[in-house]
Protein backbone atom coordinates (compact mmCIF):
# COMPACT_ATOMS: atom_id res chain seq x y z
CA UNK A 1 0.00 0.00 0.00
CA UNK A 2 1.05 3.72 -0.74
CA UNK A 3 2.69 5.18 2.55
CA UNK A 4 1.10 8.35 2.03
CA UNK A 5 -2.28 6.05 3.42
CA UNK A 6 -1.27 4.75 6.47
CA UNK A 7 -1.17 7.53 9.54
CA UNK A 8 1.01 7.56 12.16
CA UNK A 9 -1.35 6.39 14.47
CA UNK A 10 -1.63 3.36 12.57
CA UNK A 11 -5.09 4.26 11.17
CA UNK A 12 -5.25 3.38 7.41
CA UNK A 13 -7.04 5.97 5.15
CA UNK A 14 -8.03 4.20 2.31
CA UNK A 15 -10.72 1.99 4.89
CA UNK A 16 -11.35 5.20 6.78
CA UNK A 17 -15.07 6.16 6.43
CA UNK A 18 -14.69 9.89 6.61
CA UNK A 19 -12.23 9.30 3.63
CA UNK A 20 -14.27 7.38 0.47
CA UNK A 21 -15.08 9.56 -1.89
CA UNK A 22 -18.05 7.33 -2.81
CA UNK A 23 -20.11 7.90 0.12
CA UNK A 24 -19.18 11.79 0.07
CA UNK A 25 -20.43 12.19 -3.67
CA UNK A 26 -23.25 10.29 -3.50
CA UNK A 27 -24.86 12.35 -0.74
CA UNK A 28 -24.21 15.58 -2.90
CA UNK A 29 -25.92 13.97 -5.72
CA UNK A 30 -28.54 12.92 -4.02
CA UNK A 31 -28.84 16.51 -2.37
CA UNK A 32 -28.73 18.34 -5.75
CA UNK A 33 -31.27 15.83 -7.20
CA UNK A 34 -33.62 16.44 -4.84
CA UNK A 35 -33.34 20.10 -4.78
CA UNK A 36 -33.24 20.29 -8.87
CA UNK A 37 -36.60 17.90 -8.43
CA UNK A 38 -38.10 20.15 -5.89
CA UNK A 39 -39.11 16.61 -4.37
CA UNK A 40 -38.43 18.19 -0.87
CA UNK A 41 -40.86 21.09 -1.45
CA UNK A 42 -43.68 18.85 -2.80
CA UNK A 43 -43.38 16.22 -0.43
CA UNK A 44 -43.19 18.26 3.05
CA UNK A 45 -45.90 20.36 1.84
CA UNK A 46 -48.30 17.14 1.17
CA UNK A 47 -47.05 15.89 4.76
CA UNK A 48 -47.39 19.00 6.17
CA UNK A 49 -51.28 20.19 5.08
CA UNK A 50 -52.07 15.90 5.06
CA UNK A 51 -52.82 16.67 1.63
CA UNK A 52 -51.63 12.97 1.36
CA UNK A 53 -55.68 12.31 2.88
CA UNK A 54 -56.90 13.61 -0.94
CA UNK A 55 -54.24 11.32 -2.70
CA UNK A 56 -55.56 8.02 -0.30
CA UNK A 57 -58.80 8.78 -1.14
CA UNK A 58 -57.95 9.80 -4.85
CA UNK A 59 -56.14 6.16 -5.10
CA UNK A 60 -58.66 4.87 -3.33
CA UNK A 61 -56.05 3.59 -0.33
CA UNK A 62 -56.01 3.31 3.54
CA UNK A 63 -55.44 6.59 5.03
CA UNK A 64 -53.58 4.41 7.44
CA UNK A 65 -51.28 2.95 4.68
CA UNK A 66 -50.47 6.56 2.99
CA UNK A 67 -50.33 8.49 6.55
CA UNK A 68 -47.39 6.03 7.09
CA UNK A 69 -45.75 6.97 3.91
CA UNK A 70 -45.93 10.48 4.42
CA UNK A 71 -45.58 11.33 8.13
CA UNK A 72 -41.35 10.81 7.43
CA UNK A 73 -41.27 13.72 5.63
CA UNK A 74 -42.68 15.72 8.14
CA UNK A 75 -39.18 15.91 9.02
CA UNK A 76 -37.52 15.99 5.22
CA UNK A 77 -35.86 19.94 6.16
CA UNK A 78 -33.76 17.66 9.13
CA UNK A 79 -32.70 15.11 6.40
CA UNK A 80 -31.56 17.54 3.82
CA UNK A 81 -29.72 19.30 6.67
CA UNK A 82 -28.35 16.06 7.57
CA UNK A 83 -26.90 15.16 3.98
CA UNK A 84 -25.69 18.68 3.80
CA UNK A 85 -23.92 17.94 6.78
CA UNK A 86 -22.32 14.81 5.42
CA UNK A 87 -20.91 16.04 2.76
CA UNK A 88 -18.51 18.68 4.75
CA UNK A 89 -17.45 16.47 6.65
CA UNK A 90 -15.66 13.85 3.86
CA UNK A 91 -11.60 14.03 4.61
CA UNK A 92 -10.28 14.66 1.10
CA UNK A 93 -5.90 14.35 1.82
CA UNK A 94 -4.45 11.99 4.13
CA UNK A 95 -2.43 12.40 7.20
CA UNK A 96 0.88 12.18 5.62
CA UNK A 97 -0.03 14.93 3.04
CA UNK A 98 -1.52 17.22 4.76
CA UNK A 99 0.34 16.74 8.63
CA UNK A 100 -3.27 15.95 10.40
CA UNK A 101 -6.28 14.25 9.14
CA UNK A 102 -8.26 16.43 7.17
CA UNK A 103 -11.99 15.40 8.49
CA UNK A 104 -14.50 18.37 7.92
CA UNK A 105 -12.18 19.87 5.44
CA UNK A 106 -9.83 21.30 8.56
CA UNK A 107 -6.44 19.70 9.46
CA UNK A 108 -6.53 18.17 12.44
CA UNK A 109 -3.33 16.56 14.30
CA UNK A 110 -3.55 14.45 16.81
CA UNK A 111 -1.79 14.01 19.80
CA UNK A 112 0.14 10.73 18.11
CA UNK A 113 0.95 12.78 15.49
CA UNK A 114 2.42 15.24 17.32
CA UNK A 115 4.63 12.97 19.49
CA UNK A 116 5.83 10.87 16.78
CA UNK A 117 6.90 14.10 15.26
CA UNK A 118 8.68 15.16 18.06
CA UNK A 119 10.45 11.85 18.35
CA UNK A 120 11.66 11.63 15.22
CA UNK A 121 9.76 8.32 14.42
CA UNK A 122 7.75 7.63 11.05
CA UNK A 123 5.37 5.92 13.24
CA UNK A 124 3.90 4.65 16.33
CA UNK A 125 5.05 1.28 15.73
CA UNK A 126 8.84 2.40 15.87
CA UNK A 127 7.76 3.43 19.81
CA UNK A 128 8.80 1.33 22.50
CA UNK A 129 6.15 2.99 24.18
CA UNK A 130 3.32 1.95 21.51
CA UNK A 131 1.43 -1.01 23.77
CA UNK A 132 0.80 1.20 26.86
CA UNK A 133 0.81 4.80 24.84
CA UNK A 134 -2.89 6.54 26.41
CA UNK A 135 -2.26 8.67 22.97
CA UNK A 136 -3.22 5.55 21.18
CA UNK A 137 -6.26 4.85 23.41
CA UNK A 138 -8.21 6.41 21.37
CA UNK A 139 -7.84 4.31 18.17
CA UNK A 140 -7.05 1.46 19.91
CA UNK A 141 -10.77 1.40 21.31
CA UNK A 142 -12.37 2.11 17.96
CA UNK A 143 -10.60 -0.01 15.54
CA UNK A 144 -9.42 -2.77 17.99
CA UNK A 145 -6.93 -4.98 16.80
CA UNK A 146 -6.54 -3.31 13.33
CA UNK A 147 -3.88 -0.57 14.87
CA UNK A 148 -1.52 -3.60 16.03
CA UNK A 149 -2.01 -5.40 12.70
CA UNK A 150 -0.81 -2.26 10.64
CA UNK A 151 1.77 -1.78 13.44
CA UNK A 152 3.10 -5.65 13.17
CA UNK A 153 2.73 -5.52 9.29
CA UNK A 154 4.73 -1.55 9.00
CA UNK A 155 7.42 -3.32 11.95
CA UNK A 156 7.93 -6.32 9.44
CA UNK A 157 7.25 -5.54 5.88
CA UNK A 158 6.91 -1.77 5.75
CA UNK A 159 3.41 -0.25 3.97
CA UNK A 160 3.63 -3.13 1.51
CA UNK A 161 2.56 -5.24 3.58
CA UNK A 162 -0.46 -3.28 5.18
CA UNK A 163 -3.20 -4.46 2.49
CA UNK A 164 -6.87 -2.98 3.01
CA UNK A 165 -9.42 -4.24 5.80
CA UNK A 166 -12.51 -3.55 4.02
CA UNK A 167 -15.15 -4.03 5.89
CA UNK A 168 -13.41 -5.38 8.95
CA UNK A 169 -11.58 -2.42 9.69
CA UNK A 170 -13.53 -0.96 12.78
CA UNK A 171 -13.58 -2.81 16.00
CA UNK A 172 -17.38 -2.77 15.52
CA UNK A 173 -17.42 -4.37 12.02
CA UNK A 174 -15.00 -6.86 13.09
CA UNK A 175 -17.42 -7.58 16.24
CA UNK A 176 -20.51 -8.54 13.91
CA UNK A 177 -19.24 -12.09 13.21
């Protein structure tokens, strides 16, 4: 794997979910669709007056069945807010470019960062220090054992042997099984 992917920290950018692209650009798609549409508009007004009543009736439905249809978008304002929201918050450069993880479009560097840094280290897994380190606590608790496997792997092969976790990269994903 490209260095320029795997963080200090250990954390590995290309699994990272604040860095695909994919998930990112197809929130402002849907976004722009939906505004271009006007679907938001038409649908939270229906919601809103119950005009949805006139379309059961129209369609000869349940109230019941098209109430439950419509009462979500009672709230569609929150949901657009929400996928606005998503997409500033995609990291677009990686730690090693940019000297902090870019998450919300700010750099931000952590505290391992910062020590490895001052150390002189390219990483935490040159620290003797690295097991027990509460600067690692952090991403220790949230991707588990993935930290020590990109810290054995960067001790033993360098980055080309850290290869992608996919969908087993959080501690939480890896938990599911």
């Amino acid at each position: 794997m490209d260095k320029k992917y795997i963080c200090p920290c250990g954390l590995v950018c290309t699994d990272c979910l604040f860095y695909k692209p994919e998930i990112y650009e197809s929130a402002e798609k849907l976004k722009d669709t939906i505004k271009d549409s006007q679907v938001d508009i038409f649908l939270t007004s229906i919601s809103e007056s119950q005009s949805w009543k006139v379309i059961a009736d129209h369609l000869n439905g349940e109230q019941s069945d098209f109430e439950k249809y419509f009462s979500a978008f009672t709230n569609f304002k929150q949901f657009m807010n929400t996928l606005e929201a998503l997409t500033q918050l995609q990291c677009k450069s990686t730690c090693r470019e940019t000297g902090g993880c870019s998450v919300g479009g700010k750099v931000h560097r952590c505290e391992a960062a910062k020590c490895v840094e001052s150390k002189g280290y390219d990483g935490c897994w040159e620290c003797p220090e690295r097991n027990h380190c509460e600067k690692l606590f952090f991403v220790k608790k949230i991707y588990g054992a993935t930290i020590s496997e990109t810290f054995s792997s960067m001790k033993s092969e360098g980055s080309e042997g850290v290869t992608p976790y996919g969908n087993n990269y959080y501690a939480w994903q890896r938990n599911k099984k």
